[in-house]
N, C-alpha and C. Protein backbone atom coordinates (compact mmCIF):
# COMPACT_ATOMS: atom_id res chain seq x y z
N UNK A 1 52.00 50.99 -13.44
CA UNK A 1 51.78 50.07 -12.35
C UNK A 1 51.03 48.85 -12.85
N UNK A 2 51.59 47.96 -12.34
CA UNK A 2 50.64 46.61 -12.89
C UNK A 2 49.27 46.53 -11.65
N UNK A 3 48.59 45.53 -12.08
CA UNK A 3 47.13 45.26 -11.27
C UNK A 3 47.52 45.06 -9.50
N UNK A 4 49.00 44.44 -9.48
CA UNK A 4 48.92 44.59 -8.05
C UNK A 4 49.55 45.56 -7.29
N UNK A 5 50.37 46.17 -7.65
CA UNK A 5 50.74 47.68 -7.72
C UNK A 5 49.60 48.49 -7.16
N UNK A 6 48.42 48.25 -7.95
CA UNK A 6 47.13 49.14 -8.01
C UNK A 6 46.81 49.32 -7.21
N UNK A 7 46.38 47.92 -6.23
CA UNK A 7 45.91 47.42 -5.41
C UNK A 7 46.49 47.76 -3.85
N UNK A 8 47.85 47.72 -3.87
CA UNK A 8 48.87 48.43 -2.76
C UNK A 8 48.16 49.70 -2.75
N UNK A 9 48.76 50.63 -3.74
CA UNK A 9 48.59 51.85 -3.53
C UNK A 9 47.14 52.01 -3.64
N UNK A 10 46.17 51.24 -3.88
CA UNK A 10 44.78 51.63 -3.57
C UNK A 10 44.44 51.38 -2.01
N UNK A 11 44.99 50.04 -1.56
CA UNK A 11 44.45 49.68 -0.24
C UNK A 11 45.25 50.89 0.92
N UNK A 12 46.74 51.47 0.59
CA UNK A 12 47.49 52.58 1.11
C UNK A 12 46.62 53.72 1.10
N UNK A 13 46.09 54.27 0.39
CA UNK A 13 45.09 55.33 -0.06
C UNK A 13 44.23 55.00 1.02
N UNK A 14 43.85 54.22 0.91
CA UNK A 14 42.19 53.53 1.45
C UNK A 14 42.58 53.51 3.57
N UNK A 15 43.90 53.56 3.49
CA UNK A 15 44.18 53.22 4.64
C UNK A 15 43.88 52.33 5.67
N UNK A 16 44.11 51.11 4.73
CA UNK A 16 43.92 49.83 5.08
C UNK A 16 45.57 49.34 5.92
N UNK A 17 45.68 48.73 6.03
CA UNK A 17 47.25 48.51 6.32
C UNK A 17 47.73 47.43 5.50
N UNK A 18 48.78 47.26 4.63
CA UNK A 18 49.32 46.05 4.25
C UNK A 18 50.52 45.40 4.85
N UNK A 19 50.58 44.15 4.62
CA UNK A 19 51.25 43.40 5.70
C UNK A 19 52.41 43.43 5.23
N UNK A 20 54.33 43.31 6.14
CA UNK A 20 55.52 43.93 5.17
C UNK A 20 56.15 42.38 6.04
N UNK A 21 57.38 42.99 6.10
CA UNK A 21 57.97 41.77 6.94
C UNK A 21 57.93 41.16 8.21
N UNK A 22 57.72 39.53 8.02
CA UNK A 22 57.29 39.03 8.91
C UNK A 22 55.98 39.15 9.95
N UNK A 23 55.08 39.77 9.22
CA UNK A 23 53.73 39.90 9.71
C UNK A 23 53.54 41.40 9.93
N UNK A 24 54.71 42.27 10.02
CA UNK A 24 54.39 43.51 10.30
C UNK A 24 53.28 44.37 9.49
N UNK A 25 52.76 44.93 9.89
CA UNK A 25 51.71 46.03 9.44
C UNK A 25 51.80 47.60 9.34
N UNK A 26 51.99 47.55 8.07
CA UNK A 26 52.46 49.12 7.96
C UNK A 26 50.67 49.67 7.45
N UNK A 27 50.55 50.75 8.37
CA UNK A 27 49.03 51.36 8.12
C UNK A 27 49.99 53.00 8.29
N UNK A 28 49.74 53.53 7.77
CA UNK A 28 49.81 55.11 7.39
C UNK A 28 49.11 55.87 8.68
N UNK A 29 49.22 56.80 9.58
CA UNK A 29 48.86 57.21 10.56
C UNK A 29 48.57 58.87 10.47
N UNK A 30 48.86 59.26 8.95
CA UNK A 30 48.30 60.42 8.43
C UNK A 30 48.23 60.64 7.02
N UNK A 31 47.81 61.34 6.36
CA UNK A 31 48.10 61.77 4.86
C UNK A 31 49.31 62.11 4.33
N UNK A 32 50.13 62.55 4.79
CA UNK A 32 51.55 62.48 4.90
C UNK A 32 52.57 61.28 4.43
N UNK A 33 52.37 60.44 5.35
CA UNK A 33 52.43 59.09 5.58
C UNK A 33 52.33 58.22 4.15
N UNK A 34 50.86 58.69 3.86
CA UNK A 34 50.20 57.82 3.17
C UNK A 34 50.40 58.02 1.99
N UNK A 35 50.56 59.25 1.47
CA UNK A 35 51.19 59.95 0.15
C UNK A 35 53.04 59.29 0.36
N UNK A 36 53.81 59.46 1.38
CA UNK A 36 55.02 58.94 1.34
C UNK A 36 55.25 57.18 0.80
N UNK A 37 53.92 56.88 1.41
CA UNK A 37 53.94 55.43 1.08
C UNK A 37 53.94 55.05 -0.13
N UNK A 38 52.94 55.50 -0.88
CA UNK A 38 52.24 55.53 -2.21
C UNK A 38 53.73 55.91 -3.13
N UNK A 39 54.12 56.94 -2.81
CA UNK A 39 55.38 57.22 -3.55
C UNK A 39 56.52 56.41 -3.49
N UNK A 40 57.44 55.22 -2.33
CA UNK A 40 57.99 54.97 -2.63
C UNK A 40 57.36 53.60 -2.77
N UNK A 41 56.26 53.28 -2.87
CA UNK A 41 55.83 51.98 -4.03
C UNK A 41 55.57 52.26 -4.90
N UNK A 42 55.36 53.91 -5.80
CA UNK A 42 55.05 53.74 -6.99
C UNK A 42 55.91 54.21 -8.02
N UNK A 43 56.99 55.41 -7.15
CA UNK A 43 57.73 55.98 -8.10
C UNK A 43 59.46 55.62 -7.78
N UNK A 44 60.25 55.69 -8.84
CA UNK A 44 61.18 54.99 -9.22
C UNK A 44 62.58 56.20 -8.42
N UNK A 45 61.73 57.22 -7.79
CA UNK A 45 63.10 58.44 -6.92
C UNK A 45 61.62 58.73 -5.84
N UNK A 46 62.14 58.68 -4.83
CA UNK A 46 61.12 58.88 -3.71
C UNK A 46 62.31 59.89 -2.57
N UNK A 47 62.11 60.72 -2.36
CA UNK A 47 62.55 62.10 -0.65
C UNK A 47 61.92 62.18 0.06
N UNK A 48 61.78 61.51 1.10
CA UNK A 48 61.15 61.93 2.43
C UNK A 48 61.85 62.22 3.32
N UNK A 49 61.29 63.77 3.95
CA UNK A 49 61.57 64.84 4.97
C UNK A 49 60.53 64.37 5.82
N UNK A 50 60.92 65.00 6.96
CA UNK A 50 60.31 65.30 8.26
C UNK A 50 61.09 65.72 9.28
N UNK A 51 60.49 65.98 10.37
CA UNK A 51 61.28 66.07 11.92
C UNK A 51 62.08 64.48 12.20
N UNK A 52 62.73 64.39 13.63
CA UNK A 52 63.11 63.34 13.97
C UNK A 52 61.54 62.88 14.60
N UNK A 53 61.64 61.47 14.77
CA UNK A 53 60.40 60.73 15.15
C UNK A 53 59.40 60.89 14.15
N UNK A 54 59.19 61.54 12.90
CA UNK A 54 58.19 61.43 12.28
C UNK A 54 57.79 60.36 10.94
N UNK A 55 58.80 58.88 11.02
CA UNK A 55 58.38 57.82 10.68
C UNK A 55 59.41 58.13 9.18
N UNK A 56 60.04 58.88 8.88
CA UNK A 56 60.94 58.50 7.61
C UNK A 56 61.58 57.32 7.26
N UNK A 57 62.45 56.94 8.18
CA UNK A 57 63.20 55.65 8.03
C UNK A 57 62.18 54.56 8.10
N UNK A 58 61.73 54.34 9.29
CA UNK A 58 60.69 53.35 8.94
C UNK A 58 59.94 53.10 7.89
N UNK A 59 59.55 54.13 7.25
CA UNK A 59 58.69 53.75 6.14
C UNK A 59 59.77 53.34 5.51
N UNK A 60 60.39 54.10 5.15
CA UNK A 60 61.29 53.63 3.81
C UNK A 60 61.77 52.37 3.79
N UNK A 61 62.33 51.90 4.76
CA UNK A 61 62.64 50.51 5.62
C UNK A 61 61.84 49.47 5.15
N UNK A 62 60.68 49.89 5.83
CA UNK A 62 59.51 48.64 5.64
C UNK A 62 58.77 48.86 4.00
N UNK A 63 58.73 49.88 3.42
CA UNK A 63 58.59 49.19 1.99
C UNK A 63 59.62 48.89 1.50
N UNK A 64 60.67 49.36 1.33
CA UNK A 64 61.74 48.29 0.44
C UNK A 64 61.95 46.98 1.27
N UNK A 65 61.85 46.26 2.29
CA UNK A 65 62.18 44.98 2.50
C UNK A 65 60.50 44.49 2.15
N UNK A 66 59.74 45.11 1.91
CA UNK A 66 57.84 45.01 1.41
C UNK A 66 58.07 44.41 -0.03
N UNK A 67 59.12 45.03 -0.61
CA UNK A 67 59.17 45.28 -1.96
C UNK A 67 60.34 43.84 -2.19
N UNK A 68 61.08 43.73 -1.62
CA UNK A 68 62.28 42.74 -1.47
C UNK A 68 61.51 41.38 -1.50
N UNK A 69 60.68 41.41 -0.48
CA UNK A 69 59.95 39.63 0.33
C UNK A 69 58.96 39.66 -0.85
N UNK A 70 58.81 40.45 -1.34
CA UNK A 70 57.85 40.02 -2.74
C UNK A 70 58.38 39.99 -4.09
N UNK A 71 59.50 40.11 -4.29
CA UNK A 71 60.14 39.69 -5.46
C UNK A 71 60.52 41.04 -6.33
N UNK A 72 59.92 42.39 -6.15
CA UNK A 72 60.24 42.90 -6.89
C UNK A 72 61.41 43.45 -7.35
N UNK A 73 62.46 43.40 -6.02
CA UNK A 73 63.66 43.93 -5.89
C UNK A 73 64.50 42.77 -5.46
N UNK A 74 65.97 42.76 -5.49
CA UNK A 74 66.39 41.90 -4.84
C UNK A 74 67.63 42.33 -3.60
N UNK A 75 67.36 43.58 -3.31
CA UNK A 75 68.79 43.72 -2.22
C UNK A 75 68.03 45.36 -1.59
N UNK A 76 68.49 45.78 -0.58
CA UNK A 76 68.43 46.84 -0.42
C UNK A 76 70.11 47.48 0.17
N UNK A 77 70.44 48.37 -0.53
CA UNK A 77 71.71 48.84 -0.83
C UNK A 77 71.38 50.23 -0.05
N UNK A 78 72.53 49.96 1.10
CA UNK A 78 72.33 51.21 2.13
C UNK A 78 73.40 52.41 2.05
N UNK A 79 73.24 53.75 1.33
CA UNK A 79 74.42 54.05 1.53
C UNK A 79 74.49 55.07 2.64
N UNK A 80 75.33 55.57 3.29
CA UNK A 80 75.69 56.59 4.28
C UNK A 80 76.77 57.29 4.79
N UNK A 81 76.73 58.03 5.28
CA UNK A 81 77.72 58.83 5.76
C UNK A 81 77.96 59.27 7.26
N UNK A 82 79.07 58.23 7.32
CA UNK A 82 79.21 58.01 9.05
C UNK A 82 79.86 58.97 9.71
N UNK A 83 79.18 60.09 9.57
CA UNK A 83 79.59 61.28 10.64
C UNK A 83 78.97 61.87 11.83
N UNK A 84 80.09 62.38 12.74
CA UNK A 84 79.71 62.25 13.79
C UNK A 84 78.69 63.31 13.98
N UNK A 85 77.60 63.20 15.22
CA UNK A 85 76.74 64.63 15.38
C UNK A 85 77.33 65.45 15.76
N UNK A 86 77.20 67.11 15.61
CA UNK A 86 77.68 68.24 15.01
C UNK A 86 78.13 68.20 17.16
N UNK A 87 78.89 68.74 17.49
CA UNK A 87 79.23 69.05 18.69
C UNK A 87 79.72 67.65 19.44
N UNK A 88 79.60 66.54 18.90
CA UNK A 88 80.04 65.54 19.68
C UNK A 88 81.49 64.65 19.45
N UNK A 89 81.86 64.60 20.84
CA UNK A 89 83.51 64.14 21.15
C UNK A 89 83.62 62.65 20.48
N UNK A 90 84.31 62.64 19.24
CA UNK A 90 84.97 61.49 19.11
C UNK A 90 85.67 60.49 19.98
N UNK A 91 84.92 59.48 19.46
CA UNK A 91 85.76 58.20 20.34
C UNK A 91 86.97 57.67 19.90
N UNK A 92 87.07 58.43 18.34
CA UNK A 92 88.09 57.45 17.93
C UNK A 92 88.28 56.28 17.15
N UNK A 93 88.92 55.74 16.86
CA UNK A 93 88.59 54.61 15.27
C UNK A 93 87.77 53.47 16.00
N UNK A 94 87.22 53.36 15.40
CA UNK A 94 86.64 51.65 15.04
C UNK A 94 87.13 50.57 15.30
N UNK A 95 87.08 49.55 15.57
CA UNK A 95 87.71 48.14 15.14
C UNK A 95 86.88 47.56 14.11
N UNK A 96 86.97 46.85 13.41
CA UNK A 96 86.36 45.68 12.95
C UNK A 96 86.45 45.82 11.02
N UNK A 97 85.37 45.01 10.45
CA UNK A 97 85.20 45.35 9.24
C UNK A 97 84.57 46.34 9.03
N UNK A 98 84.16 47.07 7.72
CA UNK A 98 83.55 47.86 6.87
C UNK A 98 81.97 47.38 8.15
N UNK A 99 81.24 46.28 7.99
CA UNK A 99 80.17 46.27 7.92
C UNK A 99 80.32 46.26 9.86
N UNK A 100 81.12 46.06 10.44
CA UNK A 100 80.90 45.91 12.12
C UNK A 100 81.36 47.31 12.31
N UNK A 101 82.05 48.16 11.82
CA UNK A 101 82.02 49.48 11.87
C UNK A 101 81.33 50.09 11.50
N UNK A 102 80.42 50.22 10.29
CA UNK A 102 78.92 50.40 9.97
C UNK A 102 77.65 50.22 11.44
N UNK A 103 78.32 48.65 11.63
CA UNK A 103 76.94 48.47 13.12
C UNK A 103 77.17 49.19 14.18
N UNK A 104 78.46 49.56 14.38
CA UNK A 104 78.63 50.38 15.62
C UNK A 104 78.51 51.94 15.24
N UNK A 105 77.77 52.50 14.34
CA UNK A 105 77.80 54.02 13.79
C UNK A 105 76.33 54.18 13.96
N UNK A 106 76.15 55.26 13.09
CA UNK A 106 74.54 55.63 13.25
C UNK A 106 73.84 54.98 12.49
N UNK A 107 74.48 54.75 11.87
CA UNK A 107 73.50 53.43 10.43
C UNK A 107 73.12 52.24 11.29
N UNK A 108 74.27 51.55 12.29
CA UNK A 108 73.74 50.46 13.16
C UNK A 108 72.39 50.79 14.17
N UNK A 109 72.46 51.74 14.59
CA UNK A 109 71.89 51.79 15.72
C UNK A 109 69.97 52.41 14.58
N UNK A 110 70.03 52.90 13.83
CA UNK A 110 69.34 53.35 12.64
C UNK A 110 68.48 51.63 12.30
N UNK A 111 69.38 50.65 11.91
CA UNK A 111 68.72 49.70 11.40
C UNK A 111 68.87 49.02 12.60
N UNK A 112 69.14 48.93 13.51
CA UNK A 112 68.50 47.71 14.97
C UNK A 112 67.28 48.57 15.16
N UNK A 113 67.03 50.06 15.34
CA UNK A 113 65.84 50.24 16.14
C UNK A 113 64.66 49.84 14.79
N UNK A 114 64.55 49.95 13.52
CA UNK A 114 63.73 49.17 12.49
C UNK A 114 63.96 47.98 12.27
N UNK A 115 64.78 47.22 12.66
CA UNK A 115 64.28 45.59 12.48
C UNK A 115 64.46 45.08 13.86
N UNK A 116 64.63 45.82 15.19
CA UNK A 116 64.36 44.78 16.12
C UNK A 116 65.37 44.39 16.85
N UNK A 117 66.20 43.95 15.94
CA UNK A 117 67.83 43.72 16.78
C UNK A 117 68.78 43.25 15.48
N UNK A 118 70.17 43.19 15.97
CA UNK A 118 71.01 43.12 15.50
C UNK A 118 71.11 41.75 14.54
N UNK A 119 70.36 40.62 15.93
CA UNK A 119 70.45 39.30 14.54
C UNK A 119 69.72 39.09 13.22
N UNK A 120 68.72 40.24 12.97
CA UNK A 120 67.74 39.94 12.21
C UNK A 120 69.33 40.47 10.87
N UNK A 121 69.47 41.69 10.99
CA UNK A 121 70.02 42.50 10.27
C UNK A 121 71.19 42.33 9.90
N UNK A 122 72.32 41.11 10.76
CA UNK A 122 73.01 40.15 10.03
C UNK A 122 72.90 38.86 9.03
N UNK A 123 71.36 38.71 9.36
CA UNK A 123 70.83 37.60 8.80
C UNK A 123 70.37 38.31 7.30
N UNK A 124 70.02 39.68 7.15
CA UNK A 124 69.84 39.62 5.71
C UNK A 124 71.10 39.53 5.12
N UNK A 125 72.09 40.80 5.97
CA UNK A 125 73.46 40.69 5.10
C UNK A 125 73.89 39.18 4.70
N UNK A 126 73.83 38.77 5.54
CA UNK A 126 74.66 36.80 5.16
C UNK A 126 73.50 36.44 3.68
N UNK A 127 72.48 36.30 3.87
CA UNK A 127 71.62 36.48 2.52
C UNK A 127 71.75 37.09 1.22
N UNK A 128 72.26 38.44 2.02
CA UNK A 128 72.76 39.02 0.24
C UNK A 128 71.55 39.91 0.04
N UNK A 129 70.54 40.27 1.16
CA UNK A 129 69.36 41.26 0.87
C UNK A 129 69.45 42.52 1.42
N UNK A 130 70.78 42.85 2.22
CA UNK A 130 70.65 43.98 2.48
C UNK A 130 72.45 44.30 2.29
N UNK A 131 72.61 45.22 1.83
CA UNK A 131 74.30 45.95 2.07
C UNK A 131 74.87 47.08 2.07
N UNK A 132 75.61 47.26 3.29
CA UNK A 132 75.93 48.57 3.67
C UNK A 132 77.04 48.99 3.11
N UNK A 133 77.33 50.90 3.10
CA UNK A 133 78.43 50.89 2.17
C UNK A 133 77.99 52.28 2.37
N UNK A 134 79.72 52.75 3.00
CA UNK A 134 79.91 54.68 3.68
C UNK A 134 79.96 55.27 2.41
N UNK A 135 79.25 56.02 2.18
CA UNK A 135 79.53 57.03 1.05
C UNK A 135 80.99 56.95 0.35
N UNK A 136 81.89 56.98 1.49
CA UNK A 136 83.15 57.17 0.66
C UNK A 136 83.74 55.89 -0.10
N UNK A 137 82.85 54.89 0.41
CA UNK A 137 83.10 53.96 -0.86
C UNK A 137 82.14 53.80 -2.42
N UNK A 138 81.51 54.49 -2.50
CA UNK A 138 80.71 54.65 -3.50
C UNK A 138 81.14 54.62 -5.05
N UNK A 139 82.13 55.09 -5.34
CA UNK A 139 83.08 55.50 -6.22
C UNK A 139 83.43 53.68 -7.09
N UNK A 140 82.93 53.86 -8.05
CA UNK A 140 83.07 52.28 -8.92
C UNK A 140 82.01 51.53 -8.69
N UNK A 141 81.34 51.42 -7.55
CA UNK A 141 80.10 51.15 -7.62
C UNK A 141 78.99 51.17 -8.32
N UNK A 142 77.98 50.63 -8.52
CA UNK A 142 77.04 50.38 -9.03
C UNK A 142 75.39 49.97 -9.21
N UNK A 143 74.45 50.84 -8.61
CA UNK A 143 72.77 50.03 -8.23
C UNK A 143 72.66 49.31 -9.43
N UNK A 144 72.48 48.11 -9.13
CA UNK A 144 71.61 47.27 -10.61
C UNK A 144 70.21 47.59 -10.26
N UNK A 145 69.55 47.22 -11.60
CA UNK A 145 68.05 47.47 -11.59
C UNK A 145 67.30 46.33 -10.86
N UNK A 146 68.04 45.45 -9.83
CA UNK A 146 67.38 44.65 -9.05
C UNK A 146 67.68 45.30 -7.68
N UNK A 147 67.62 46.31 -7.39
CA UNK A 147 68.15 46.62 -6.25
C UNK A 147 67.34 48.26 -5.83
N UNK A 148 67.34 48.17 -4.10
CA UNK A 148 66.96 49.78 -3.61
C UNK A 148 68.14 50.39 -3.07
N UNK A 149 68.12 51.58 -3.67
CA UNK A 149 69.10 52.21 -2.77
C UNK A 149 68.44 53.32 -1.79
N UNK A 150 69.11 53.22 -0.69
CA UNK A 150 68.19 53.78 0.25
C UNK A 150 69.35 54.79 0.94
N UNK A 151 69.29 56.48 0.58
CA UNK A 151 70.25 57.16 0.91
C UNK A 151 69.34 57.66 2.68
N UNK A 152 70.08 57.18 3.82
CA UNK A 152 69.07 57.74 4.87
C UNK A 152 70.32 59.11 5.64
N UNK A 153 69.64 59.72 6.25
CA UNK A 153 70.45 60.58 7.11
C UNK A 153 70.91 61.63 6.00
N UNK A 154 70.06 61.75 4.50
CA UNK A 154 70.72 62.58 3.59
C UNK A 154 71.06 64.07 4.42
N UNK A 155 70.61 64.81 5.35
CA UNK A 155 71.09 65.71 6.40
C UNK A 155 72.32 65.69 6.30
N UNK A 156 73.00 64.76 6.23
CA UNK A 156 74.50 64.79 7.05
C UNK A 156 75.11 64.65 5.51
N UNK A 157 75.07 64.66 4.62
CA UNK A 157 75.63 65.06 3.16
C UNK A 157 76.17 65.78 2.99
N UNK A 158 76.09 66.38 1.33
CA UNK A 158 76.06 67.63 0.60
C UNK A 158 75.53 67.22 -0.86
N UNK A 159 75.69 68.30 -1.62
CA UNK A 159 74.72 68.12 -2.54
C UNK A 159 75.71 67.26 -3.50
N UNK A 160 76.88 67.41 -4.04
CA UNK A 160 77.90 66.92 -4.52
C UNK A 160 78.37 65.54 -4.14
N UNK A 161 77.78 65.01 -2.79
CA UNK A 161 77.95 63.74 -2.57
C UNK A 161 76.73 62.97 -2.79
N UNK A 162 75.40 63.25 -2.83
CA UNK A 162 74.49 63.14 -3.32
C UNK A 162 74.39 62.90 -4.73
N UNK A 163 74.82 63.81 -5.56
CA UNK A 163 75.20 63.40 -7.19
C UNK A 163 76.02 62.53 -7.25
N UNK A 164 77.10 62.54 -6.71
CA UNK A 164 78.19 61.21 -6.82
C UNK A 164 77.41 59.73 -6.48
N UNK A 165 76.40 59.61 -5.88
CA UNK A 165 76.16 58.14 -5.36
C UNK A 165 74.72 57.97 -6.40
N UNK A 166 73.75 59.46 -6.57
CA UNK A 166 73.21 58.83 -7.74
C UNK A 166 73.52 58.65 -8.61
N UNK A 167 74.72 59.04 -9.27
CA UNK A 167 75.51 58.75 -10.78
C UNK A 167 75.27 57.01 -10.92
N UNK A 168 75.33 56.60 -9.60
CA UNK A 168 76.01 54.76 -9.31
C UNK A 168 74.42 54.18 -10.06
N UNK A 169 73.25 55.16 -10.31
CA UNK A 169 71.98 54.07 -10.24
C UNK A 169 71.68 53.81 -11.49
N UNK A 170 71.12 52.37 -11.71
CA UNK A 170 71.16 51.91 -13.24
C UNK A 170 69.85 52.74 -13.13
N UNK A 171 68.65 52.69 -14.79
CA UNK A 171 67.74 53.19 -14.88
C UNK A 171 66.29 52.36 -13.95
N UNK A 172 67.01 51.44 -13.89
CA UNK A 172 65.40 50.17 -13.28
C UNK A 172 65.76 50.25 -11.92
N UNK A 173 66.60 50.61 -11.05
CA UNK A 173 66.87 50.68 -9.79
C UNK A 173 65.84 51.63 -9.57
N UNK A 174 65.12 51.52 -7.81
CA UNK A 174 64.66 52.58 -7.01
C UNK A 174 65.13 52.69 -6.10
N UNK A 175 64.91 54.31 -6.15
CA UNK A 175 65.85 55.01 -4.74
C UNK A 175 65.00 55.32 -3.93
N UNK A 176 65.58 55.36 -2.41
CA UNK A 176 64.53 56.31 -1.54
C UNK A 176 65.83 57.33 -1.17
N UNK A 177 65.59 58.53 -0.65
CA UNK A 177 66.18 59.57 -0.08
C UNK A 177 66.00 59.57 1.29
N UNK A 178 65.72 60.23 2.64
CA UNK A 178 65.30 60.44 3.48
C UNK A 178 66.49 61.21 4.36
N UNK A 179 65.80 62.67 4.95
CA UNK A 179 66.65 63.04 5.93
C UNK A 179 65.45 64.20 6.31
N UNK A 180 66.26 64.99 7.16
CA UNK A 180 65.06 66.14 7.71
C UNK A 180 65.92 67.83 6.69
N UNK A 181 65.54 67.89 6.00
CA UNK A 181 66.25 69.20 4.69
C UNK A 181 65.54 69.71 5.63
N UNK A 182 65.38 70.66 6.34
CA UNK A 182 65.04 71.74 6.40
C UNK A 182 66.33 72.73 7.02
């Protein structure tokens, strides 16, 4: 870790709050939390479990765009797997592109309730700081070492699709994981 590295994960520790995007304030609200934090600012493969509501996505969320608005990274690379919940009636195909079929799945509704709304989260894509992409396109792909990949909803996987999308990560890329394994 360099000196300001230190300083994150010291003031995280310290349970101070540091400031992420657009003024937001990420403060840790348990030890849990705060160890999750520390890990995906310090280490280069970060998994966070929990229940539903117990702040996974969000964190992960708000440090990699933490990590993005400060230069260290340059994209956050979303991958997922748009399946439906276990007992529920299909609607049926999609319209649109890759990425407006993405917004209308669980990944959309996943990243409007962490950034707020929908325009923020077109506005990175048009930027080039955030990009989505269903598991089943994974295949030829590639994380560069300027980039996060952020596997969320890993729940709805398997372990074999999991290896297939980390195969894609260069060595300088960081990943986050997140789903509820239990």
């Amino acid at each position: 870790l360099d000196a300001g590295e230190e300083k994150q994960v010291e003031e995280i520790l310290n349970q101070r709050s540091i400031v992420v995007r657009d003024g937001d304030k990420l403060k840790a609200k348990d030890i849990y939390q705060r160890m999750a934090i520390d890990s995906l600012i310090s280490n280069t493969m970060t998994c966070v479990s929990g229940k539903a509501g117990s702040g996974k996505s969000l964190l992960s969320h708000l440090v990699a765009m933490y990590l993005i608005e400060n230069g260290k990274y340059d994209r956050l690379v979303v991958l997922f797997n748009p399946c439906q919940v276990r007992g529920a009636t299909n609607m049926g195909f999609y319209t649109g592109s890759v990425i407006e079929k993405a917004m209308q799945s669980n990944i959309g509704n996943i990243l409007v309730t962490k950034f707020g709304d929908r325009f923020a989260i077109d506005n990175y894509i048009a930027q080039g700081k955030i990009k989505l992409v269903p598991m089943s396109d994974c295949r030829g792909m590639e994380i560069l070492d300027t980039e996060i990949l952020w596997i969320t909803e890993a729940e709805n996987t398997t372990i074999d699709l999991i290896k297939i999308c980390l195969s894609r990560v260069s060595s300088g890329a960081k990943v986050f994981i997140e789903g509820d394994f239990d």
